[in-house]
N, C-alpha and C. Protein backbone atom coordinates (compact mmCIF):
# COMPACT_ATOMS: atom_id res chain seq x y z
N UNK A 1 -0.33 -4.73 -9.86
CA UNK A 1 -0.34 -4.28 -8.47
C UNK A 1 1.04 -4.46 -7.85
N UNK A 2 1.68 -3.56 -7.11
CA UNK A 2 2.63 -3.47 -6.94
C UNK A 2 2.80 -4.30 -5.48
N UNK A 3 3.70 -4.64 -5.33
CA UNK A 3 4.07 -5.76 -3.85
C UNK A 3 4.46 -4.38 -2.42
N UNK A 4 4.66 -3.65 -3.38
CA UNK A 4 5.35 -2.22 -2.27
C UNK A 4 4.03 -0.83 -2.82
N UNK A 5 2.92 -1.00 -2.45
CA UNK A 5 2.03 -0.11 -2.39
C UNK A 5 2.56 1.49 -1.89
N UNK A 6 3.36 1.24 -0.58
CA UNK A 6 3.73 2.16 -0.22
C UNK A 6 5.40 3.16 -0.23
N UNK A 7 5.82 2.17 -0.91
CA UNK A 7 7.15 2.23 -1.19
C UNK A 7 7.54 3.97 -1.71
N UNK A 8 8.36 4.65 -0.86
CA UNK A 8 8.76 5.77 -1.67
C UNK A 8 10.64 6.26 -0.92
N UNK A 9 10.62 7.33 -1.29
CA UNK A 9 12.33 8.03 -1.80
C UNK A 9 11.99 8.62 -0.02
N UNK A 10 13.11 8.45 0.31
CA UNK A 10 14.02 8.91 1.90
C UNK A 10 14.32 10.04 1.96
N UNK A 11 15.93 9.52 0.79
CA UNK A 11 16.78 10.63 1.28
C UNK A 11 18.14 9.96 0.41
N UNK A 12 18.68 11.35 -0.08
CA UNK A 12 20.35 10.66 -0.52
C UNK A 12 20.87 11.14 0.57
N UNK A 13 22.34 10.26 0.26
CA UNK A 13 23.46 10.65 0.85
C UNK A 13 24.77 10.63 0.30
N UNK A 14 25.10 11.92 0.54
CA UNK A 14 26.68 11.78 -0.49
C UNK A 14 28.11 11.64 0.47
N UNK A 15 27.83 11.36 1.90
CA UNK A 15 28.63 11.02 3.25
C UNK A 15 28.00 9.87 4.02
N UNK A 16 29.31 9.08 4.69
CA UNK A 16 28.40 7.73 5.62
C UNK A 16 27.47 8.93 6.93
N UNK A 17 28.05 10.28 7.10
CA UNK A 17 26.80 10.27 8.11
C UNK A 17 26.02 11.10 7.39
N UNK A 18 25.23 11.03 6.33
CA UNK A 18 23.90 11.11 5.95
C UNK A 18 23.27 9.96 5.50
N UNK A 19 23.64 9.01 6.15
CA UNK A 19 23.01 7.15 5.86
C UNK A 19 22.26 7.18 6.95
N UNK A 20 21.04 7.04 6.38
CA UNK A 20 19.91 6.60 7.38
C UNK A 20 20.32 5.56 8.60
N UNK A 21 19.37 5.84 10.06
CA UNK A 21 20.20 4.80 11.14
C UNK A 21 20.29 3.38 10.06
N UNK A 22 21.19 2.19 10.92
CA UNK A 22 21.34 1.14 10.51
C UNK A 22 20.04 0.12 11.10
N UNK A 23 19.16 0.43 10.81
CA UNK A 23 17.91 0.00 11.75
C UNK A 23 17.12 -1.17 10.71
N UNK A 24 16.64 -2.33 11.26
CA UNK A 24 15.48 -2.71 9.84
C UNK A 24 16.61 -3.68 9.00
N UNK A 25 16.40 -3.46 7.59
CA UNK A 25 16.56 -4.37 6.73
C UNK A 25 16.65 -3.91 5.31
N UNK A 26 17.96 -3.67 4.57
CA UNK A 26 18.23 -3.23 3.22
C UNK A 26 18.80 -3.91 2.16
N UNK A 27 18.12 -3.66 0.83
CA UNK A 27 18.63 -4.79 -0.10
C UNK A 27 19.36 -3.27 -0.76
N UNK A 28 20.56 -3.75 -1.14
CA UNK A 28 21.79 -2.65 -2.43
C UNK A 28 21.01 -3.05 -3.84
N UNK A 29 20.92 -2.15 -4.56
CA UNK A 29 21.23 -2.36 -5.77
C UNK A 29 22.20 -1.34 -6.86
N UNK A 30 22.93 -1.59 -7.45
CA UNK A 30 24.05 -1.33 -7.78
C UNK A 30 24.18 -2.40 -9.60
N UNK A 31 25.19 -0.92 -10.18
CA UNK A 31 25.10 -1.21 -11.58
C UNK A 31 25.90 -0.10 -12.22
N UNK A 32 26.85 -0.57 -13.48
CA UNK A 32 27.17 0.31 -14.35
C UNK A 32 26.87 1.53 -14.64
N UNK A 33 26.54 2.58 -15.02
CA UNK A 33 25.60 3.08 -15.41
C UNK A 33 25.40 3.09 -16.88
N UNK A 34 24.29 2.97 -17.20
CA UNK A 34 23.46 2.28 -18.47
C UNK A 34 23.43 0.98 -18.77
N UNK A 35 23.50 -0.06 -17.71
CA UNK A 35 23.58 -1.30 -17.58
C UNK A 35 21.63 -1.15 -17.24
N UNK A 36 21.17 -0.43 -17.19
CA UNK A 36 19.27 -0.56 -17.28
C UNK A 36 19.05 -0.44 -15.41
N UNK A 37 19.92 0.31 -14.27
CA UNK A 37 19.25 -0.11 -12.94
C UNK A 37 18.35 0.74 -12.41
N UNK A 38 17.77 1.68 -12.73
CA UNK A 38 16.64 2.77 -12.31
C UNK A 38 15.39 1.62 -13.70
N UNK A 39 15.82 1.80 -14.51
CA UNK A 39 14.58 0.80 -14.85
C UNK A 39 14.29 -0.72 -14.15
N UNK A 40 15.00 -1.50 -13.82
CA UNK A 40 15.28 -2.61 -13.08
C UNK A 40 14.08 -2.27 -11.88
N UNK A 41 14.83 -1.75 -11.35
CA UNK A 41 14.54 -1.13 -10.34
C UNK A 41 12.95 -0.55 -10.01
N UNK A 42 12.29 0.05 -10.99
CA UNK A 42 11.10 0.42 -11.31
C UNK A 42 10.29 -0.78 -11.40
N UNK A 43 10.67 -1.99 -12.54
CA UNK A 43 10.05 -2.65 -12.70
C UNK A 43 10.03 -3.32 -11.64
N UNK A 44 10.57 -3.56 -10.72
CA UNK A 44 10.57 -5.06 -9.17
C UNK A 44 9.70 -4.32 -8.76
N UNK A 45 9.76 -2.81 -8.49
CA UNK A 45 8.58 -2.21 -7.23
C UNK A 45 7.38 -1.90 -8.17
N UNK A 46 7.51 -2.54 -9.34
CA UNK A 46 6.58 -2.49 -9.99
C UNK A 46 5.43 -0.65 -10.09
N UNK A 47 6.51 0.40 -9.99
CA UNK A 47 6.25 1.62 -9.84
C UNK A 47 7.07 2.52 -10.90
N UNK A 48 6.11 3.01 -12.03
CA UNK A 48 7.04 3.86 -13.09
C UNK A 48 7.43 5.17 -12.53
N UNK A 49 8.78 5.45 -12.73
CA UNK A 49 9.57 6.56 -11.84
C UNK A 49 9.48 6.65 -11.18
N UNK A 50 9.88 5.45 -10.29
CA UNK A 50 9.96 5.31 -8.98
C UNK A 50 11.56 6.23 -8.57
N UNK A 51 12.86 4.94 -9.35
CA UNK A 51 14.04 5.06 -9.35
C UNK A 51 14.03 6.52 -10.78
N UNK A 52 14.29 7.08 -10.82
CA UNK A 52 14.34 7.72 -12.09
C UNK A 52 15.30 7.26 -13.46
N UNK A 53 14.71 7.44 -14.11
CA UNK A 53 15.57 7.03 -15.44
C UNK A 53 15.60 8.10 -16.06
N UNK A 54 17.03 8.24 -16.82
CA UNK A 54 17.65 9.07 -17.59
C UNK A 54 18.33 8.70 -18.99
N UNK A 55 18.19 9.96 -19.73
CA UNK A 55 18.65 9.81 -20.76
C UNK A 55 20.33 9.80 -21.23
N UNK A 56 20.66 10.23 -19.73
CA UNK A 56 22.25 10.36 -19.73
C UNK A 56 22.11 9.44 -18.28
N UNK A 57 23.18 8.68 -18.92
CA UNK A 57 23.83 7.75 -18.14
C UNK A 57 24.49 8.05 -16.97
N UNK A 58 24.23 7.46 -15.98
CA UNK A 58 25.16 7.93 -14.65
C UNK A 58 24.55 9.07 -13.82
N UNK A 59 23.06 9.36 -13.64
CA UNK A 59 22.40 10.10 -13.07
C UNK A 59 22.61 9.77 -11.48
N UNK A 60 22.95 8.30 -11.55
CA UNK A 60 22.82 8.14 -9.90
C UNK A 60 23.88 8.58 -8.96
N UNK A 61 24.42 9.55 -8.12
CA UNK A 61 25.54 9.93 -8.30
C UNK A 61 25.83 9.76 -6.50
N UNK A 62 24.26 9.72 -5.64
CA UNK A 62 23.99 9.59 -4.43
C UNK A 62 23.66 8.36 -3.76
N UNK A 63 24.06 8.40 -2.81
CA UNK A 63 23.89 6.77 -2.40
C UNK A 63 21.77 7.23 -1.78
N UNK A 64 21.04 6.37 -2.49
CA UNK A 64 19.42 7.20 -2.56
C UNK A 64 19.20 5.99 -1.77
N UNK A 65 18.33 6.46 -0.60
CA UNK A 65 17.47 5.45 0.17
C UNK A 65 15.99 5.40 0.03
N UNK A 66 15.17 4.07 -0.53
CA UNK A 66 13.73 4.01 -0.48
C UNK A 66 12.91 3.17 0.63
N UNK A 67 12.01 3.47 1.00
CA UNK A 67 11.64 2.82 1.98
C UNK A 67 10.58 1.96 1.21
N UNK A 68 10.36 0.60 1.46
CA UNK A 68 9.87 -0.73 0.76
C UNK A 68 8.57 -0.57 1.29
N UNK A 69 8.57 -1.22 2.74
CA UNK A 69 7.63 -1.64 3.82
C UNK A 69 8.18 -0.89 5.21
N UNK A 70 7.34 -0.88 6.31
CA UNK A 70 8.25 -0.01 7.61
C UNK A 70 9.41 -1.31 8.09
N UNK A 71 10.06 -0.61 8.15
CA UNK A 71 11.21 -1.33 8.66
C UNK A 71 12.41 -2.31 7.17
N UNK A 72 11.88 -1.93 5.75
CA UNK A 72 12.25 -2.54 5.15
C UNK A 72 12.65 -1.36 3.97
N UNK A 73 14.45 -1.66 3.16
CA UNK A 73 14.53 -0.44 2.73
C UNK A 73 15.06 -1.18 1.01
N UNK A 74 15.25 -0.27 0.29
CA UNK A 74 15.92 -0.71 -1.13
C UNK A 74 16.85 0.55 -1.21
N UNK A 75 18.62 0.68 -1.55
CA UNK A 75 19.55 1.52 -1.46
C UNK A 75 19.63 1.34 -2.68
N UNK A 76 19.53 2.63 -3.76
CA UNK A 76 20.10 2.57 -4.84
C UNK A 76 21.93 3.41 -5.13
N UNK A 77 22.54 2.25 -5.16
CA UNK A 77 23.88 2.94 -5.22
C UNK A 77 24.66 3.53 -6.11
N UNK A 78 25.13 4.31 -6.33
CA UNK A 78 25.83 4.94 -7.72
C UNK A 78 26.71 4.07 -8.68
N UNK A 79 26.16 4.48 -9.62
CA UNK A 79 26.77 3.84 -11.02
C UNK A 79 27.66 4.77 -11.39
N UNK A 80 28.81 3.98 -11.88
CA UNK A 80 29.47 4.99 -12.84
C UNK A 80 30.00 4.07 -14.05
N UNK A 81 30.42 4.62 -15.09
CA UNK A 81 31.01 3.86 -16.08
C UNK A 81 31.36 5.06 -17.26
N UNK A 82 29.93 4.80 -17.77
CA UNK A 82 30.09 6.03 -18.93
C UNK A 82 29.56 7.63 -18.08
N UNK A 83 29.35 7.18 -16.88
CA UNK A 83 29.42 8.66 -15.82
C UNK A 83 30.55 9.54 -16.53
N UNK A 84 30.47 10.69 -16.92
CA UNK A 84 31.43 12.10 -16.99
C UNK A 84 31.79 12.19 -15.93
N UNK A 85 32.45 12.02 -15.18
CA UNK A 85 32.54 12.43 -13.78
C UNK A 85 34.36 12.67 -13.73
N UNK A 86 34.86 13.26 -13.22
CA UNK A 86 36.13 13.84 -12.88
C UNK A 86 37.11 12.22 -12.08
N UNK A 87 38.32 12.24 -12.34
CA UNK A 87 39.21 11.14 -11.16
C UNK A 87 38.73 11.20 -9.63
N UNK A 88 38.64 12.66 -8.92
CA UNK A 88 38.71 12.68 -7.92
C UNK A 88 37.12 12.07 -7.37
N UNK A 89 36.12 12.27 -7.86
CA UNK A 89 34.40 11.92 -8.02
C UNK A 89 34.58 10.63 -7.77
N UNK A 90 35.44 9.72 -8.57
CA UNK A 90 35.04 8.47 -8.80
C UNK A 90 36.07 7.97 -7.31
N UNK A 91 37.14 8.36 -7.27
CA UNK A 91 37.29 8.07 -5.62
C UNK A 91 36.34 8.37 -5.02
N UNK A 92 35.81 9.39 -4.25
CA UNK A 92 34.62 9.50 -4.01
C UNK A 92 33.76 8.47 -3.77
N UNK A 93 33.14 8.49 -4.53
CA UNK A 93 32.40 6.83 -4.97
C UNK A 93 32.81 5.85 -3.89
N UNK A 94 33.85 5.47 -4.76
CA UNK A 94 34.44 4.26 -4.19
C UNK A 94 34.81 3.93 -2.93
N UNK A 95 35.12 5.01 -2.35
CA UNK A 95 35.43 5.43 -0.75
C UNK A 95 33.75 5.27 -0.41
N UNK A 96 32.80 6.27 -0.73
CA UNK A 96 31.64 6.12 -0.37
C UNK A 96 30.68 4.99 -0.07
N UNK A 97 31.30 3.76 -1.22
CA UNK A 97 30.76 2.26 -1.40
C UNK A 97 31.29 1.80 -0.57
N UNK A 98 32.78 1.64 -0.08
CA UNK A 98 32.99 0.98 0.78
C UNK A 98 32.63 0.96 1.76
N UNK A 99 32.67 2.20 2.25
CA UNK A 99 32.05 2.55 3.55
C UNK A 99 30.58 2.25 4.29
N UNK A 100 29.68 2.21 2.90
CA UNK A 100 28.47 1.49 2.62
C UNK A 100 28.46 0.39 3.23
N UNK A 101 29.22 -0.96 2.18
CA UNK A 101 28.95 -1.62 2.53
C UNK A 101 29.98 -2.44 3.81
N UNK A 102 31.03 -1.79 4.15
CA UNK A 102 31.91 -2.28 5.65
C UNK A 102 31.08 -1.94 6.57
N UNK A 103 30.31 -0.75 6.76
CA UNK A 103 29.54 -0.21 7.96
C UNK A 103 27.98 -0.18 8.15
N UNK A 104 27.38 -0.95 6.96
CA UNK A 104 26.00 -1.77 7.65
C UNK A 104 25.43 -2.85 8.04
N UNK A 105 24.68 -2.66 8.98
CA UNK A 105 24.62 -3.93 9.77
C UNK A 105 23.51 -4.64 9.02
N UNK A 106 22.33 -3.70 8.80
CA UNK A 106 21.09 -4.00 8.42
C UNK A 106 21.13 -4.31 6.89
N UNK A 107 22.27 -4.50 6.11
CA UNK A 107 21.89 -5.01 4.59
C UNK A 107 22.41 -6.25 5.14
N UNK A 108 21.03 -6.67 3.80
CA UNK A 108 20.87 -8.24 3.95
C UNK A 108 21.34 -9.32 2.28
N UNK A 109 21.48 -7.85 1.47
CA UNK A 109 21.75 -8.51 0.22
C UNK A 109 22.02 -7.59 -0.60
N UNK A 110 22.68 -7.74 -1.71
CA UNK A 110 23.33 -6.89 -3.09
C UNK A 110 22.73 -7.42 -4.46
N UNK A 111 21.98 -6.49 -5.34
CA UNK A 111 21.20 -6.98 -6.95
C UNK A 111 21.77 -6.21 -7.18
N UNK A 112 22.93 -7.01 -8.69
CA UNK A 112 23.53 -6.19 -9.14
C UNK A 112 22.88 -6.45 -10.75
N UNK A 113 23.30 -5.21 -11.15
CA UNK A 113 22.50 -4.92 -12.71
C UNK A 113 23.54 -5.03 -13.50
N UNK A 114 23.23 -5.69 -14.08
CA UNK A 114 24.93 -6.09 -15.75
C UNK A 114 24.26 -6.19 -16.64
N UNK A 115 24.42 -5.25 -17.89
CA UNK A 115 24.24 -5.27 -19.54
C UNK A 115 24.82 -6.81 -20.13
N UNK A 116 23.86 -7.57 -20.60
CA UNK A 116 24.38 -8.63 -20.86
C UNK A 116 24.48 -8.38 -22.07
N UNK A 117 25.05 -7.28 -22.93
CA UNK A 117 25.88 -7.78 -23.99
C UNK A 117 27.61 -7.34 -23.11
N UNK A 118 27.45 -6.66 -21.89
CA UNK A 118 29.05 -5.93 -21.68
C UNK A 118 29.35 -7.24 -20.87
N UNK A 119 28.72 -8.50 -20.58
CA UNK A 119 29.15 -8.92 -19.36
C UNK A 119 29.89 -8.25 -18.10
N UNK A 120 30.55 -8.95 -17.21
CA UNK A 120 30.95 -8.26 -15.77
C UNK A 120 32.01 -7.45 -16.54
N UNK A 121 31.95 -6.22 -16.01
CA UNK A 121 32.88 -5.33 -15.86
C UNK A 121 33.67 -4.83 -14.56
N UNK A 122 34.97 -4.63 -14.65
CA UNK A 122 35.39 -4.07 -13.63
C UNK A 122 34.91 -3.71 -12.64
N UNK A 123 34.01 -2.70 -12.35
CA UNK A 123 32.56 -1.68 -11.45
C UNK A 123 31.99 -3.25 -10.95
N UNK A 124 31.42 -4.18 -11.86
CA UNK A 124 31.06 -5.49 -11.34
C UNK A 124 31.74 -6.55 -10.18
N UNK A 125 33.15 -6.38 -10.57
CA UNK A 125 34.09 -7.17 -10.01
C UNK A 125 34.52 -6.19 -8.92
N UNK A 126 34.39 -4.95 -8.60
CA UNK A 126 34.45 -4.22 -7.51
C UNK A 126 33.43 -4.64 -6.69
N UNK A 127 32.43 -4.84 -7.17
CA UNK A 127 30.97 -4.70 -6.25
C UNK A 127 31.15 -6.22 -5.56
N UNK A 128 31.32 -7.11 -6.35
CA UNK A 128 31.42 -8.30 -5.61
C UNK A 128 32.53 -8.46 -4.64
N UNK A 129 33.78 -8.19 -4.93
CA UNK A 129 34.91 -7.97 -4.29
C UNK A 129 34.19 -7.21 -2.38
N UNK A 130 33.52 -6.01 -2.76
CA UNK A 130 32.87 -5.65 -1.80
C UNK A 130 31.93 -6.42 -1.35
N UNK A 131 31.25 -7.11 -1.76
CA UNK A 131 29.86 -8.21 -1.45
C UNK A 131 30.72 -9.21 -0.63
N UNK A 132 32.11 -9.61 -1.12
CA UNK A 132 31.75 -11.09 -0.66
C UNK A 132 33.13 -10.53 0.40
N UNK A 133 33.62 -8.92 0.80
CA UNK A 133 34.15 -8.97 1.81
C UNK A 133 33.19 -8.92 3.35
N UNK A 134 31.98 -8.74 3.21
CA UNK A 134 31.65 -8.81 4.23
C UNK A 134 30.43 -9.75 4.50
N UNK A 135 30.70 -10.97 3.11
CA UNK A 135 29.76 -12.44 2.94
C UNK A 135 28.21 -11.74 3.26
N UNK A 136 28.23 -11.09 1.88
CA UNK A 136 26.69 -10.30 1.78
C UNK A 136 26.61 -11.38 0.35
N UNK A 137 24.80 -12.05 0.15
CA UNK A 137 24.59 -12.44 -0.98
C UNK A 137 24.28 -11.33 -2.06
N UNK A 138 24.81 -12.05 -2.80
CA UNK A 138 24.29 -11.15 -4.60
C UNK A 138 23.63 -11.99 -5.71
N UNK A 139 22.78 -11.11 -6.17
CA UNK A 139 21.83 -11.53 -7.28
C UNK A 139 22.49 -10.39 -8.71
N UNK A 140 22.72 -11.67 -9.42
CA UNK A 140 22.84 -10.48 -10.44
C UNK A 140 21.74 -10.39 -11.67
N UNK A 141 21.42 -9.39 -12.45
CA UNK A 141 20.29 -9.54 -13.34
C UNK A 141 20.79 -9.14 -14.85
N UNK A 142 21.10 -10.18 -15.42
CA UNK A 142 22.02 -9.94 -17.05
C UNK A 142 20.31 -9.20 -17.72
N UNK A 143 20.57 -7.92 -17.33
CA UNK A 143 19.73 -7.13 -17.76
C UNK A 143 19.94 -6.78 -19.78
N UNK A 144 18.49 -6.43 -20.25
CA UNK A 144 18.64 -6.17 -21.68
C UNK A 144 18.57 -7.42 -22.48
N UNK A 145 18.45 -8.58 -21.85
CA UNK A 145 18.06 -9.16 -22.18
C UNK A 145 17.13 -10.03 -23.83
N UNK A 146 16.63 -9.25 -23.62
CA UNK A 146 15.54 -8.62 -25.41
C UNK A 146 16.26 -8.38 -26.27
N UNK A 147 17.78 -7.76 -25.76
CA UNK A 147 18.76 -7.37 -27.18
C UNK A 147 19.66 -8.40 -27.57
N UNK A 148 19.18 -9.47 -27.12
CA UNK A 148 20.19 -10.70 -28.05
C UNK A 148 19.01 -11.54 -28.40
N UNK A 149 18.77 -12.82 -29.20
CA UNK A 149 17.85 -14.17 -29.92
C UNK A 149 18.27 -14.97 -28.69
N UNK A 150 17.40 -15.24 -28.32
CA UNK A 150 17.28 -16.19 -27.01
C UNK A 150 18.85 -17.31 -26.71
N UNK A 151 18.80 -17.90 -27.99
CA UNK A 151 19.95 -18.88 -28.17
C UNK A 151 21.38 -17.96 -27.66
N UNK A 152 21.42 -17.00 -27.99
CA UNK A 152 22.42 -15.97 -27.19
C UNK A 152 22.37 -15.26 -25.84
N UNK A 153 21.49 -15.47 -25.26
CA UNK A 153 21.08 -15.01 -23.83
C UNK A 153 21.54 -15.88 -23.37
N UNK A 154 20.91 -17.52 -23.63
CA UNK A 154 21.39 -18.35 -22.82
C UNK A 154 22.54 -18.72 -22.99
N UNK A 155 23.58 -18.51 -23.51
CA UNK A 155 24.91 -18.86 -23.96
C UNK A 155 25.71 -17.88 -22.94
N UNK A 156 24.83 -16.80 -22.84
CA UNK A 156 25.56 -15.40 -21.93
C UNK A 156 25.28 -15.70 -20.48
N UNK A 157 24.19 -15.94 -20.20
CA UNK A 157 23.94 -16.46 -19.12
C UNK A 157 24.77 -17.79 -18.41
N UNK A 158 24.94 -18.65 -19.24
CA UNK A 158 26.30 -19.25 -18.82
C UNK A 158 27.42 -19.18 -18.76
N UNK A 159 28.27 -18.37 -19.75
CA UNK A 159 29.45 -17.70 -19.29
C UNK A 159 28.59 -16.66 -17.85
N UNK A 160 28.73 -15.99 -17.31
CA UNK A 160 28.22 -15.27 -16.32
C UNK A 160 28.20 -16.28 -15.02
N UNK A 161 27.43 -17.22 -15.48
CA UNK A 161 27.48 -18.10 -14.30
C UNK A 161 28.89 -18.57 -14.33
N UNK A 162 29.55 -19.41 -15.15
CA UNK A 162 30.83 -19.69 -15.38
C UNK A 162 31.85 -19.17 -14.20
N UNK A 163 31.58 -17.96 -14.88
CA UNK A 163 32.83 -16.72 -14.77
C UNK A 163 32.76 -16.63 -12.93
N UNK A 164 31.53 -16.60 -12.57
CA UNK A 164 31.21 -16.20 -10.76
C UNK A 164 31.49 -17.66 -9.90
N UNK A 165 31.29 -18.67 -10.61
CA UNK A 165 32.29 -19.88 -10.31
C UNK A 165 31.24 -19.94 -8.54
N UNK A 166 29.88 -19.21 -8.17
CA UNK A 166 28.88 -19.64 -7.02
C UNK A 166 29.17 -18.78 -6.49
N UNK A 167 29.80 -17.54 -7.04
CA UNK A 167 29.77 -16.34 -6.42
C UNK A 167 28.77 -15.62 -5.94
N UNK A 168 27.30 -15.75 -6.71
CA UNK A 168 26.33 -15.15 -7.02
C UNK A 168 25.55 -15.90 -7.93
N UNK A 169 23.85 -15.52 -7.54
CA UNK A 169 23.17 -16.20 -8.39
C UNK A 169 22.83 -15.56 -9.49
N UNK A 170 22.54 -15.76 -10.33
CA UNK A 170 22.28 -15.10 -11.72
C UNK A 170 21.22 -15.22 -12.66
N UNK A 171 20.32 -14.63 -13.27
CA UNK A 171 19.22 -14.61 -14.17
C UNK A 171 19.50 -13.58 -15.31
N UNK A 172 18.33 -13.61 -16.10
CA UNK A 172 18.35 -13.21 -17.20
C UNK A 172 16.96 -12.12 -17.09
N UNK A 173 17.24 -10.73 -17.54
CA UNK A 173 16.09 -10.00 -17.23
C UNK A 173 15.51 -8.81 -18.11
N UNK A 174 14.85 -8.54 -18.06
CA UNK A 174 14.19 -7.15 -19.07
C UNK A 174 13.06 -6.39 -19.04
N UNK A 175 14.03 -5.38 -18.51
CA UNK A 175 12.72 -4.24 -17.84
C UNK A 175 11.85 -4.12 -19.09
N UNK A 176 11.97 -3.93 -20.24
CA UNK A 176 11.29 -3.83 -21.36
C UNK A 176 10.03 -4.57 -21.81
N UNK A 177 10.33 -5.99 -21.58
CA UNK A 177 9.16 -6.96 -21.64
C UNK A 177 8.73 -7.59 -20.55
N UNK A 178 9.52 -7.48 -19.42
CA UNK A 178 8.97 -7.46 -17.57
C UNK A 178 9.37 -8.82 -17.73
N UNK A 179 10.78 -9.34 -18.60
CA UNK A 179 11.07 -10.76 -18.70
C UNK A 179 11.42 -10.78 -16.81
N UNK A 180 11.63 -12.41 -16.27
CA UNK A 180 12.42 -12.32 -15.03
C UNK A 180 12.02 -11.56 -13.80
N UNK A 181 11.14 -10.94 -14.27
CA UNK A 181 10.57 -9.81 -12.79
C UNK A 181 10.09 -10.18 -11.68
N UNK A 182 9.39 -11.68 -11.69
CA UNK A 182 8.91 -12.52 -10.61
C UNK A 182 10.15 -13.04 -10.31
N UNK A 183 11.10 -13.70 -10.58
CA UNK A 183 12.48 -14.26 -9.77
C UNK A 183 13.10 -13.48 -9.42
N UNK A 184 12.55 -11.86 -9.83
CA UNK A 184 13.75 -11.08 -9.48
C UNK A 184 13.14 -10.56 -8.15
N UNK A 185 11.67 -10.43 -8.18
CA UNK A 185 11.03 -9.71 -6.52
C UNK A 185 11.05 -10.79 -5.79
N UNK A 186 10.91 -12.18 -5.93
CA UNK A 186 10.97 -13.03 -5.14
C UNK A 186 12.85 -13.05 -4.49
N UNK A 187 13.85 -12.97 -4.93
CA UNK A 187 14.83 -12.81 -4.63
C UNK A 187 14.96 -11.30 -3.65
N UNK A 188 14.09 -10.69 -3.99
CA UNK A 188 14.15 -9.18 -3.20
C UNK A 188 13.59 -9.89 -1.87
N UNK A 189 12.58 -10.36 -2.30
CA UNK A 189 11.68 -11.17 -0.74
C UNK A 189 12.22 -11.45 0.15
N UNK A 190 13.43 -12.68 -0.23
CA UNK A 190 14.00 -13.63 0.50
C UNK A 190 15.06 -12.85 1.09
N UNK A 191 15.77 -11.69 0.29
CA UNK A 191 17.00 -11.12 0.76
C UNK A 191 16.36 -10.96 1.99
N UNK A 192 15.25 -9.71 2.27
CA UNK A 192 14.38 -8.85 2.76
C UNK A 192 14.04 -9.79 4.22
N UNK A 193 13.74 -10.95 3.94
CA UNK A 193 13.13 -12.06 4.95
C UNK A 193 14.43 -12.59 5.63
N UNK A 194 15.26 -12.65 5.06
CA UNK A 194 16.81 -13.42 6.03
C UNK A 194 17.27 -12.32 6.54
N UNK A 195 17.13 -10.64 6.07
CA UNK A 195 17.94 -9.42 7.17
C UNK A 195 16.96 -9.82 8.20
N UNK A 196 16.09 -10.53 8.42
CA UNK A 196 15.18 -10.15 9.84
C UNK A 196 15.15 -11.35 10.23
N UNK A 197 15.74 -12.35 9.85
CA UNK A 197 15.91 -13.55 10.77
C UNK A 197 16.97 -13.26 12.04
């Protein structure tokens, strides 16, 4: 049973003025692309194709707004990495993210999705760079999890923590076997519960 019964798709936006008002309460989620975040993503709202998943990487190309609960939202933000996408696109982007996250009032938190065999990548160290310019918390989810022997997850999982030095909190997760999915909606909760304090 899903925690978001009613949870569904808004609206993209590929400009800050097609961003829904700044009204309510929004958690980011944001990721590589093929770092697993439309599955991630599926699994917390506990809704298959919710976020869509693709077979080509980098489908997310729009900043997509879902509505959770009334007054409560989940932003799925564009990935790029192994995105095809042109130089000028990926400015784009990046101009687009910033603008994201300098000009809302109503996000309350950032889940970011990392392939834990790629650890943080660049796109990672952007996102936080952006997170912690405007002292937004982040959760990150060393997604894929399943593809290393446990004794190597947790070895990854501590470099990760290491590396963020309390930058961000961090778990270990997998849309595949629904490893982590309760720490990961309970972290959606809390984001969700402090935008409305």
């Amino acid at each position: 049973m899903s925690q978001f019964p009613d949870a569904k798709f808004i609206t993209s936006a590929n400009a800050p003025a097609q961003f829904l008002p700044d009204t309510g309460v929004e958690v980011a989620v944001a990721g590589r692309s093929n770092a697993g975040k439309s599955s991630a993503i599926n699994v917390i709202v506990n809704r298959r194709q919710f976020a869509r998943t693709s077979k080509t990487p980098g489908r997310t190309q729009l900043v997509n707004f879902f509505s959770l609960r009334d007054g409560q939202r989940l932003v799925d933000l564009p990935g790029y990495g192994f995105a095809k996408v042109s130089e000028s696109m990926r400015r784009h982007w990046g101009q687009l993210l910033q603008d994201y996250f300098e000009g809302r009032k109503s996000l309350a938190g950032l889940i970011l999705v990392v392939d834990i065999r790629r650890q943080l990548t660049d796109f990672d160290q952007q996102m936080l760079a952006f997170a912690a310019s405007v002292s937004l918390p982040v959760h990150i989810l060393l997604t894929k999890a399943d593809k290393l022997k446990r004794g190597q997850a947790a070895t990854a999982l501590l470099q990760v923590r290491k590396a963020l030095d309390g930058a961000a909190t961090v778990q270990l997760f997998s849309a595949l076997k629904r490893q982590g999915t309760d720490e990961a909606c309970d972290v959606l909760e809390n984001f969700l519960a402090k935008g409305e304090e």
